[in-house]
N, C-alpha and C. Protein backbone atom coordinates (compact mmCIF):
# COMPACT_ATOMS: atom_id res chain seq x y z
N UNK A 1 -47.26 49.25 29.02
CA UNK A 1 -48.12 48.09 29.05
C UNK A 1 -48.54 47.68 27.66
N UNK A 2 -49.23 48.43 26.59
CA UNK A 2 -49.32 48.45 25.58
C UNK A 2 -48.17 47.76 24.56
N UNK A 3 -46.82 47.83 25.00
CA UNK A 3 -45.82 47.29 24.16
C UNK A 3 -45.59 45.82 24.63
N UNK A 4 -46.01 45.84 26.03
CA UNK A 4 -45.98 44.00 26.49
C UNK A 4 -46.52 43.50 25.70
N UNK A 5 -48.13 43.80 25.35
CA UNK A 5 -49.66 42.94 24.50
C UNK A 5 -49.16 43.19 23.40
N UNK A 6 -48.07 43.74 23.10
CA UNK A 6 -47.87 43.70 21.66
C UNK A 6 -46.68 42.14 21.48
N UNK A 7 -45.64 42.41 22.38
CA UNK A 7 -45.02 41.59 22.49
C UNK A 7 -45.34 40.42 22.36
N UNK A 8 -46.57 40.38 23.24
CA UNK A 8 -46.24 38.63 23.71
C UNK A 8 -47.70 38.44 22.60
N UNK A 9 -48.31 38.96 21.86
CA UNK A 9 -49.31 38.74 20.77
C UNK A 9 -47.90 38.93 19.97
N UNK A 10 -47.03 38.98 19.61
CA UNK A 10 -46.06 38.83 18.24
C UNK A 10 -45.47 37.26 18.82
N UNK A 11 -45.29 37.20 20.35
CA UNK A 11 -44.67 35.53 20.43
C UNK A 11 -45.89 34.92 20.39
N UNK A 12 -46.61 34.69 20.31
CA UNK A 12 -47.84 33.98 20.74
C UNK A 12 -48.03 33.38 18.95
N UNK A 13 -48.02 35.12 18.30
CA UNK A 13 -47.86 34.59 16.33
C UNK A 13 -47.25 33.75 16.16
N UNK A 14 -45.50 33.76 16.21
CA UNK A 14 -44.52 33.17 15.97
C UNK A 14 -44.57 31.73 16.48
N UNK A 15 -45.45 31.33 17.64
CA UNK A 15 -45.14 30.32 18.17
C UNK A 15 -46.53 29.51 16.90
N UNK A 16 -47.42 30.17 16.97
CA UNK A 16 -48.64 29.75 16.03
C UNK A 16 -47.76 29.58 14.47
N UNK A 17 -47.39 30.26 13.98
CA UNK A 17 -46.65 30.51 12.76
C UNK A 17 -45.68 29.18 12.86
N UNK A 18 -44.90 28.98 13.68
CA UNK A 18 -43.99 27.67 13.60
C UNK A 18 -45.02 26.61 13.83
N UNK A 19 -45.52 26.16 14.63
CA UNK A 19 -46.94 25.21 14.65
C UNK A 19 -47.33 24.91 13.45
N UNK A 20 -47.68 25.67 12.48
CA UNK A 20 -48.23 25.43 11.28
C UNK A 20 -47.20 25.10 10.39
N UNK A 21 -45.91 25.61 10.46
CA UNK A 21 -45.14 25.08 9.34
C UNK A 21 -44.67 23.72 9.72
N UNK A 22 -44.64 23.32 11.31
CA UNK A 22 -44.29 21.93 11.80
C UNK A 22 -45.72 21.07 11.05
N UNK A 23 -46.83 21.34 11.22
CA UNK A 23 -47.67 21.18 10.82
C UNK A 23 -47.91 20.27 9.01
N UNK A 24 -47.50 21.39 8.55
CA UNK A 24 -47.66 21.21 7.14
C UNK A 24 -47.21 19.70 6.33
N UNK A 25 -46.39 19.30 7.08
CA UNK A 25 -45.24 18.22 6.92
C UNK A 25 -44.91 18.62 5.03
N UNK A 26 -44.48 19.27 5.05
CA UNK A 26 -44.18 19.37 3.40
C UNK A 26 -42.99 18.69 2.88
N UNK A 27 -43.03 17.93 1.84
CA UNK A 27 -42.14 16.79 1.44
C UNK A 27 -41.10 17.77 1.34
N UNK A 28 -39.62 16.71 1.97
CA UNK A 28 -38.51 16.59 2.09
C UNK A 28 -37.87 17.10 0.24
N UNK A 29 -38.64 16.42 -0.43
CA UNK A 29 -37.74 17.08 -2.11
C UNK A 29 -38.31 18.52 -2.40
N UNK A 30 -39.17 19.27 -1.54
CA UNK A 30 -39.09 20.86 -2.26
C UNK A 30 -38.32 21.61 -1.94
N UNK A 31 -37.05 21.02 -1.23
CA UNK A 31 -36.11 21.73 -0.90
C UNK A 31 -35.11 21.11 -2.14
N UNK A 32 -34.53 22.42 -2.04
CA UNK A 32 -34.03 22.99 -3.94
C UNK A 32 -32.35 22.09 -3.55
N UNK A 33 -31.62 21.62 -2.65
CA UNK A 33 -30.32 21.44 -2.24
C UNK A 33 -30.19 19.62 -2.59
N UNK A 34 -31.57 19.16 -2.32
CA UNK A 34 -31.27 18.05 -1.99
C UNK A 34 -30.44 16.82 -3.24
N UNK A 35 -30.94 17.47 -4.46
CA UNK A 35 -30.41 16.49 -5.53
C UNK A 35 -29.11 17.09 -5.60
N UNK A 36 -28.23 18.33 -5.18
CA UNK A 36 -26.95 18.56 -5.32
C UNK A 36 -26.42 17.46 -4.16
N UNK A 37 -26.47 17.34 -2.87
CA UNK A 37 -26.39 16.36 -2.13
C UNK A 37 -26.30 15.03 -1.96
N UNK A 38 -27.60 14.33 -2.88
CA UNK A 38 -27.61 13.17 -3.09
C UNK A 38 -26.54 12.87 -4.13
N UNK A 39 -26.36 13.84 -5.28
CA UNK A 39 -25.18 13.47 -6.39
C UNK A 39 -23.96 13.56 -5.76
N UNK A 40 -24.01 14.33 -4.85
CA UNK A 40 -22.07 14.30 -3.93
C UNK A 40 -21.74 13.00 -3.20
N UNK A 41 -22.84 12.72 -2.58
CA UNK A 41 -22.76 11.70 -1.84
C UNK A 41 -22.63 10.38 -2.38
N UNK A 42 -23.44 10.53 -3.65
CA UNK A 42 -23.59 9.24 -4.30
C UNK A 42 -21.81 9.31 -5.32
N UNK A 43 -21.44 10.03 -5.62
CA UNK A 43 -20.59 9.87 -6.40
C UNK A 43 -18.95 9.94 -5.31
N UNK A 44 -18.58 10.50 -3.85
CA UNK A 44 -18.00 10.10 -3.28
C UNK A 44 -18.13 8.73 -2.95
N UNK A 45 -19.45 7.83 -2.65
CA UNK A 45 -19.54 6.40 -2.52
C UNK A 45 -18.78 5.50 -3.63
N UNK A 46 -18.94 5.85 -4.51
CA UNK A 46 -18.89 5.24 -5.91
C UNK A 46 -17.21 5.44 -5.82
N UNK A 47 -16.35 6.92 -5.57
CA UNK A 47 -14.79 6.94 -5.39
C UNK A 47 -14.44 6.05 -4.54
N UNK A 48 -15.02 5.92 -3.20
CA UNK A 48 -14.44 5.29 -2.09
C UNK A 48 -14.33 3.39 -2.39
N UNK A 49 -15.43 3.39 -3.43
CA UNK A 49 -15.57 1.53 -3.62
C UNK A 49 -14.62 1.13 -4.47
N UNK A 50 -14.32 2.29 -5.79
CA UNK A 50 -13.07 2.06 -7.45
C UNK A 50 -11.97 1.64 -6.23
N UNK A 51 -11.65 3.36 -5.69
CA UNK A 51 -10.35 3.00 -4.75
C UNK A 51 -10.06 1.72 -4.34
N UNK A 52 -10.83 1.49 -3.22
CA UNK A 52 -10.68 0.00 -2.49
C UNK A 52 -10.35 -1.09 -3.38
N UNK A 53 -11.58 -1.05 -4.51
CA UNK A 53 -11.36 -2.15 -5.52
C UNK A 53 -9.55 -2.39 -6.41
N UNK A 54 -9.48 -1.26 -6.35
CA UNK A 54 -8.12 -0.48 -7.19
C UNK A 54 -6.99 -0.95 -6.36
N UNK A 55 -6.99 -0.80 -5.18
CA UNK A 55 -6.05 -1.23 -3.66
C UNK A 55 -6.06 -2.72 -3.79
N UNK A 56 -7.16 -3.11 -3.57
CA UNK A 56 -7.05 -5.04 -3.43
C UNK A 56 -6.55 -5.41 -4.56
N UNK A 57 -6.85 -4.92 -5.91
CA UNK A 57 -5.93 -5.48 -6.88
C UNK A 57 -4.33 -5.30 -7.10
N UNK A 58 -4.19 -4.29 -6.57
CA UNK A 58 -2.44 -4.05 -6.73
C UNK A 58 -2.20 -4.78 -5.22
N UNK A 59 -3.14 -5.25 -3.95
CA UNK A 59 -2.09 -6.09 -3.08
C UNK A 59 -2.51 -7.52 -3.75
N UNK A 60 -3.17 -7.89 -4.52
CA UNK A 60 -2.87 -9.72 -4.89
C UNK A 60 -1.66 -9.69 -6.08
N UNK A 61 -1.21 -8.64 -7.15
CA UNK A 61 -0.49 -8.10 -7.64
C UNK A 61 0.85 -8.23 -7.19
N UNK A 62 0.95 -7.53 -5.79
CA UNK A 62 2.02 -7.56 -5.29
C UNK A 62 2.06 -8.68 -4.68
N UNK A 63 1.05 -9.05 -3.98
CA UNK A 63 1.33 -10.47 -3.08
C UNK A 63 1.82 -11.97 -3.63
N UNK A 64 1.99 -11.62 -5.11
CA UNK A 64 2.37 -12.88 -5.80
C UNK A 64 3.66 -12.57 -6.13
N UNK A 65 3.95 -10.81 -6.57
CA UNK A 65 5.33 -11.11 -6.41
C UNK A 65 6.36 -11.09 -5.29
N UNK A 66 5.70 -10.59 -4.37
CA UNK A 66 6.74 -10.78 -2.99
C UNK A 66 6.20 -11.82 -2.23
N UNK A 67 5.68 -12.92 -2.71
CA UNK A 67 5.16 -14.04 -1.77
C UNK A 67 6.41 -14.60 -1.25
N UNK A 68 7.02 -14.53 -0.19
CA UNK A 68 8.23 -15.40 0.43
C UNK A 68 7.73 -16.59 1.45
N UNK A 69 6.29 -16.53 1.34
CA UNK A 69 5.71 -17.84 2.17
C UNK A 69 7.08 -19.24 2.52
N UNK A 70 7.00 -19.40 1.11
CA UNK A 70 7.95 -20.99 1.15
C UNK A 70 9.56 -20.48 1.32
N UNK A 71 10.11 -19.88 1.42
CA UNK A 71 11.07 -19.20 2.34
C UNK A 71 11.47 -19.00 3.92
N UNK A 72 10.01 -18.51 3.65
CA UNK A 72 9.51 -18.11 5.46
C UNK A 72 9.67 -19.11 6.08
N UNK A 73 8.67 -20.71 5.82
CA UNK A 73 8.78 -21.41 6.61
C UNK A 73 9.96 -22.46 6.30
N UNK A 74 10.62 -22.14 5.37
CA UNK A 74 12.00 -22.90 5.32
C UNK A 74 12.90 -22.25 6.69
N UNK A 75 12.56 -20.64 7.13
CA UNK A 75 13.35 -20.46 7.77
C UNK A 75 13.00 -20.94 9.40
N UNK A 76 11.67 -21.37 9.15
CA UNK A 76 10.89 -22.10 10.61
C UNK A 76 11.86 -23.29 11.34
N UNK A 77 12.14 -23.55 10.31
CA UNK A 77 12.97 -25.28 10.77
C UNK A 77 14.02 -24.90 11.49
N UNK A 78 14.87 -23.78 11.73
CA UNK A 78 15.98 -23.78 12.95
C UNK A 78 17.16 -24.06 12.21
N UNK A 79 17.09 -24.82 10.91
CA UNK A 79 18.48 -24.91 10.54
C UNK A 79 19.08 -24.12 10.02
N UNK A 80 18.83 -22.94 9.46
CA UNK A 80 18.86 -21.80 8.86
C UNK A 80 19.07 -20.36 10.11
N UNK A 81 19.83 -19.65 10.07
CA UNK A 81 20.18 -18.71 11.18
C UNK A 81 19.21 -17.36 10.38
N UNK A 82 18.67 -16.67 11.41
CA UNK A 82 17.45 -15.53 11.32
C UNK A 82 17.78 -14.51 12.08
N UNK A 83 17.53 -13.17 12.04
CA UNK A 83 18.16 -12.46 12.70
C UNK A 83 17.86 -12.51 14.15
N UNK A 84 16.64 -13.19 14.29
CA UNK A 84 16.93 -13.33 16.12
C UNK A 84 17.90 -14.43 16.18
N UNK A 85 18.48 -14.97 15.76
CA UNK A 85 19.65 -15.27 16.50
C UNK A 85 20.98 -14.93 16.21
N UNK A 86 20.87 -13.31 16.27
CA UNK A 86 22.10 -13.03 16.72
C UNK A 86 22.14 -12.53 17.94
N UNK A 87 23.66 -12.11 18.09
CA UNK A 87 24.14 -12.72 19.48
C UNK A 87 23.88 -10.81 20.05
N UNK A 88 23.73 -10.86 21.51
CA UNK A 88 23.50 -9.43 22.06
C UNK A 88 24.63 -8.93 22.97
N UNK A 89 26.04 -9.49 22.06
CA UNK A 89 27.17 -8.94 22.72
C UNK A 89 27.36 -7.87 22.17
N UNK A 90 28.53 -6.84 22.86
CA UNK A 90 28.48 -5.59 21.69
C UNK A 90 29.12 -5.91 20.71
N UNK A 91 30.12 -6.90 20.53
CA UNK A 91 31.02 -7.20 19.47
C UNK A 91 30.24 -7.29 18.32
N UNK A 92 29.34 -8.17 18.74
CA UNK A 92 28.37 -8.38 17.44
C UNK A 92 26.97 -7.46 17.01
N UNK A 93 26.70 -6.93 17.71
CA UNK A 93 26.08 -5.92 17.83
C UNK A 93 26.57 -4.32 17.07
N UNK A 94 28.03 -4.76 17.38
CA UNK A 94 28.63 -3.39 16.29
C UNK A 94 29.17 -3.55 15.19
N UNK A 95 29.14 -5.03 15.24
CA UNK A 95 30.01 -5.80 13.51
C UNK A 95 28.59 -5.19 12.80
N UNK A 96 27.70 -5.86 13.19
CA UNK A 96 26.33 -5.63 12.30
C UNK A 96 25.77 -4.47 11.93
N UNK A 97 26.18 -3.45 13.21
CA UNK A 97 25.65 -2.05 12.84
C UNK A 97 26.74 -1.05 11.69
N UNK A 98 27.91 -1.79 11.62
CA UNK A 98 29.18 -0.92 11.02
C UNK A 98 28.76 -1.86 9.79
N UNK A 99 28.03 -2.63 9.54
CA UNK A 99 27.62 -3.26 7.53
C UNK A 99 26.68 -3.02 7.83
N UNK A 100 25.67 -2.94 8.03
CA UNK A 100 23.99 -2.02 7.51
C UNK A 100 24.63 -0.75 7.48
N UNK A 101 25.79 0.04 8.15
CA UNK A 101 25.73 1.33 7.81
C UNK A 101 26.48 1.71 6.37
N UNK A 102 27.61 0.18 6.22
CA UNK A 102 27.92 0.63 4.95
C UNK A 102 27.42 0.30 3.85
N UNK A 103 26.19 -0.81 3.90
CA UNK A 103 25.47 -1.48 2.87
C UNK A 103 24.82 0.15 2.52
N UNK A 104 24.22 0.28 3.56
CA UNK A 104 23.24 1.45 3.63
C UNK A 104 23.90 2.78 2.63
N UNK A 105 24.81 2.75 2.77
CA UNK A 105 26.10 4.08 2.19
C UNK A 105 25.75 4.17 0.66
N UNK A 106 25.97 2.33 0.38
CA UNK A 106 26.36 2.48 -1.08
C UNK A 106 24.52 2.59 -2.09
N UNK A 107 24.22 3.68 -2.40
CA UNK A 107 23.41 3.97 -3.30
C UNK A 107 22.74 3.23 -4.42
N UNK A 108 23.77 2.34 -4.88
CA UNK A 108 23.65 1.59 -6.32
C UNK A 108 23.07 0.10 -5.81
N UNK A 109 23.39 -0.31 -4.61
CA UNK A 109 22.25 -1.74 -4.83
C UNK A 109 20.83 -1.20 -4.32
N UNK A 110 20.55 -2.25 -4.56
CA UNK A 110 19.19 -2.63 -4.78
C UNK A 110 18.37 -2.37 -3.28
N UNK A 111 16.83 -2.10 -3.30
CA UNK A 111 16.50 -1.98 -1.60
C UNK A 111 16.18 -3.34 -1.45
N UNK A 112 16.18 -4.59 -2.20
CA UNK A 112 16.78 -6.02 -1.40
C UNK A 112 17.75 -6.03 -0.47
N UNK A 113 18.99 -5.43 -1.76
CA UNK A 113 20.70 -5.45 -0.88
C UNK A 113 20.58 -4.80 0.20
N UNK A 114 19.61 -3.63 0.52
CA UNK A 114 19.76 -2.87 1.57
C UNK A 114 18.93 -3.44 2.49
N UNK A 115 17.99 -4.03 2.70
CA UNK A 115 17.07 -5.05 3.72
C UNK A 115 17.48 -6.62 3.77
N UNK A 116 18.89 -6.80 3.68
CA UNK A 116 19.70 -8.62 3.17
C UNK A 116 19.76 -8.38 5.11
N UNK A 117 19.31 -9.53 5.44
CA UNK A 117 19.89 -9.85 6.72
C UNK A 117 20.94 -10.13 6.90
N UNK A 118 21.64 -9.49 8.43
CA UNK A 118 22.86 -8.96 8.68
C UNK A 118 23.13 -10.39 9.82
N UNK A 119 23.62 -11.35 9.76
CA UNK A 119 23.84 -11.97 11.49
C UNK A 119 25.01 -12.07 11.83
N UNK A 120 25.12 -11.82 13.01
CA UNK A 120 26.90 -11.99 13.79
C UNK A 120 26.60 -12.71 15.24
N UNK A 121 27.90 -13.49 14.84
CA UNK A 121 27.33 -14.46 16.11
C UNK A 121 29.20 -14.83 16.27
N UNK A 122 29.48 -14.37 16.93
CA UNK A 122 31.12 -14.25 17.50
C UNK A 122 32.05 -14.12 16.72
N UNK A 123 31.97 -13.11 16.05
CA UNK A 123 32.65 -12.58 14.18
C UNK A 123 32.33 -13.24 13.45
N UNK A 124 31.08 -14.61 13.56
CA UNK A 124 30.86 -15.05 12.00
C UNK A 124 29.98 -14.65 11.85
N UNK A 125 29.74 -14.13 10.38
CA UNK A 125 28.80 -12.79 9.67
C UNK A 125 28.16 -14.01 8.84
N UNK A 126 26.51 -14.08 8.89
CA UNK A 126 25.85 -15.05 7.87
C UNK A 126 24.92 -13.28 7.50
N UNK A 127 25.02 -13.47 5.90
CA UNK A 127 24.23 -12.79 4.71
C UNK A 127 23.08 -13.46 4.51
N UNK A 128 21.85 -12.93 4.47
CA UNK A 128 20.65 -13.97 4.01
C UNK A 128 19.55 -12.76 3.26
N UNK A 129 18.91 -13.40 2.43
CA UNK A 129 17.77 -13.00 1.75
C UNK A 129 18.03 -12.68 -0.01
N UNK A 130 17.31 -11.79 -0.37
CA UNK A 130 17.17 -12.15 -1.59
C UNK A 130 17.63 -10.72 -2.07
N UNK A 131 19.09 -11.17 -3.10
CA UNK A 131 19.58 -9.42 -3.94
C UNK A 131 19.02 -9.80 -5.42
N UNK A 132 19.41 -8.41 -5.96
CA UNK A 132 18.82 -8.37 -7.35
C UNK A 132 19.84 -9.30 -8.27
N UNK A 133 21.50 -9.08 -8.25
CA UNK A 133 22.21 -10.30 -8.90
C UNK A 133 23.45 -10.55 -8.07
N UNK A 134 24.38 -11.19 -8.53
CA UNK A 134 25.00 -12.30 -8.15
C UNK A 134 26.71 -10.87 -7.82
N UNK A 135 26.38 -9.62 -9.17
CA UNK A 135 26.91 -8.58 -8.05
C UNK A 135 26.84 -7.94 -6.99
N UNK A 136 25.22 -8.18 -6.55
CA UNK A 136 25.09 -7.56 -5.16
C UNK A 136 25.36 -8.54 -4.62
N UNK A 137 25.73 -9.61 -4.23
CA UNK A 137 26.05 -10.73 -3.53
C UNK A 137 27.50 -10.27 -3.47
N UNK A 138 28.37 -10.39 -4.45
CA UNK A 138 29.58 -10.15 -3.94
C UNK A 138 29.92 -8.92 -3.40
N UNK A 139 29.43 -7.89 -3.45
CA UNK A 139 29.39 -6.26 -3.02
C UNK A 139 28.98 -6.17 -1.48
N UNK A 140 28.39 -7.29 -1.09
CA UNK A 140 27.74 -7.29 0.36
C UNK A 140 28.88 -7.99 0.75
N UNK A 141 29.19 -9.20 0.00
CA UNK A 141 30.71 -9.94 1.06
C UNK A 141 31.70 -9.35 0.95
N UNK A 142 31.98 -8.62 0.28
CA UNK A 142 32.79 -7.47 -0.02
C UNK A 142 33.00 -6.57 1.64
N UNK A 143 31.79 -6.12 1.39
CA UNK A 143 31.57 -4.95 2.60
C UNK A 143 31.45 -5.83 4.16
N UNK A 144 31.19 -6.42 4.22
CA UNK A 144 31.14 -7.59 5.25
C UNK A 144 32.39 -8.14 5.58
N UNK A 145 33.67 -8.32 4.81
CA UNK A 145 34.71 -9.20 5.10
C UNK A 145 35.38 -8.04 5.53
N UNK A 146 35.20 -6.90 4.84
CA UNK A 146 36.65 -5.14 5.54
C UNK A 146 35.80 -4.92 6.71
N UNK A 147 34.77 -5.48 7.46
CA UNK A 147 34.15 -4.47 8.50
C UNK A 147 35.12 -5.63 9.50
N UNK A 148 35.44 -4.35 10.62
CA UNK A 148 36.59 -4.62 11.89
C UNK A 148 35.69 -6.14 12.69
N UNK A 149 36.12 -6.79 13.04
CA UNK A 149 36.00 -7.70 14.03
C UNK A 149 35.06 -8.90 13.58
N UNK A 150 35.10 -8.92 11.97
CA UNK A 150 34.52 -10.25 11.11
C UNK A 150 35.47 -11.46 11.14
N UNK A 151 35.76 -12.43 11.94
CA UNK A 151 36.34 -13.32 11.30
C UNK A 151 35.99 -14.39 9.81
N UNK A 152 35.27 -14.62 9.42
CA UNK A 152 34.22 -15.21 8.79
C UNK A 152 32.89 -14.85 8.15
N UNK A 153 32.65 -14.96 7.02
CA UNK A 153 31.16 -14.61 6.18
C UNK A 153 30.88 -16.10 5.83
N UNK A 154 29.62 -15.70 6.08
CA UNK A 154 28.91 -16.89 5.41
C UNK A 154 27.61 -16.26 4.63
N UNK A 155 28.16 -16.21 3.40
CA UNK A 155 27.00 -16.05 2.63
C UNK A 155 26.22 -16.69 1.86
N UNK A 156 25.04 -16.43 2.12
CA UNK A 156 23.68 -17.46 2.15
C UNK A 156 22.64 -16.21 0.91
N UNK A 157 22.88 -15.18 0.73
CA UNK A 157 22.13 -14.35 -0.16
C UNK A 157 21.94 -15.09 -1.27
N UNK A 158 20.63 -14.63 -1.76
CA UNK A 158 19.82 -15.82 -3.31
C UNK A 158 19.50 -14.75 -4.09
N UNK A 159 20.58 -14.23 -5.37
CA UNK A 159 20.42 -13.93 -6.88
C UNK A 159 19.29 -13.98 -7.43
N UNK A 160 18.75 -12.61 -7.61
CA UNK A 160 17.66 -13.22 -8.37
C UNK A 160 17.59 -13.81 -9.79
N UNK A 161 18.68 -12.61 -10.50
CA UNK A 161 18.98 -12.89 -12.00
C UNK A 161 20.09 -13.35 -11.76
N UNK A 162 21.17 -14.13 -12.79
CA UNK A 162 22.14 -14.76 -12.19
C UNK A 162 23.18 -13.42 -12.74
């Protein structure tokens, strides 16, 4: 019995003892952590804003040099062939996949030459978009005229340097 009244007079302290330190309200800065905290925090904020700032400048950067806007909607008008319109026979379907695989092969052009739109539309092969020069242009009709079941290229690819 004696060890109960001891007990519950030690919870009875503890509960008094927390009471008083809830009590005390003692300011938030006498704890020794908080200015290491505020400097982490404040100086991850400060990384996360350079970054961003750092990001938006290299995309207006880039966005002026790959702006194909006035391209794009040249290709709006319909008179110009785009890769949705090629045709979903297999003929053409495998003309196109047998030149992206050999554009793809050759190492030395450019990743223009390797993203040049491919179209086949009943063995006639139209080339479009933009290579680095006027040798990747012929290197693509090149590879385009030996692939099996091309009757015809029409190449439409735009040089950048001549």
């Amino acid at each position: 019995m004696q060890t109960l009244g001891t007990a519950s007079n030690t919870g009875a302290s503890v509960a008094k003892s927390c009471r008083i330190n809830l009590d005390r309200k003692e300011p938030a800065l006498s704890n020794p952590l908080w200015l290491p905290v505020f400097l982490l925090t404040a100086s991850l904020a400060m990384t996360a804003a350079n970054v961003h700032a750092e990001q938006a400048s290299l995309v207006l950067a880039a966005s002026s040099e790959l702006d194909n806007t006035e391209r794009n909607a040249r290709d709006r008008g319909g008179a110009s062939l785009t890769p949705e319109d090629q045709k979903e026979t297999s003929a053409d379907i495998k003309i196109t996949a047998a030149i992206r695989k050999a554009v793809v092969k050759v190492k030395s052009l450019s990743l223009d030459a390797h993203n040049a739109k491919i179209i086949a539309r009943g063995g006639v092969v139209t080339l479009r978009g933009p290579v680095e020069n006027t040798a990747e242009k012929a290197k693509l009709q090149s590879i385009a005229e030996k692939t099996r079941g091309v009757k015809q290229v029409d190449n439409q690819l735009e040089p950048k340097t001549p």
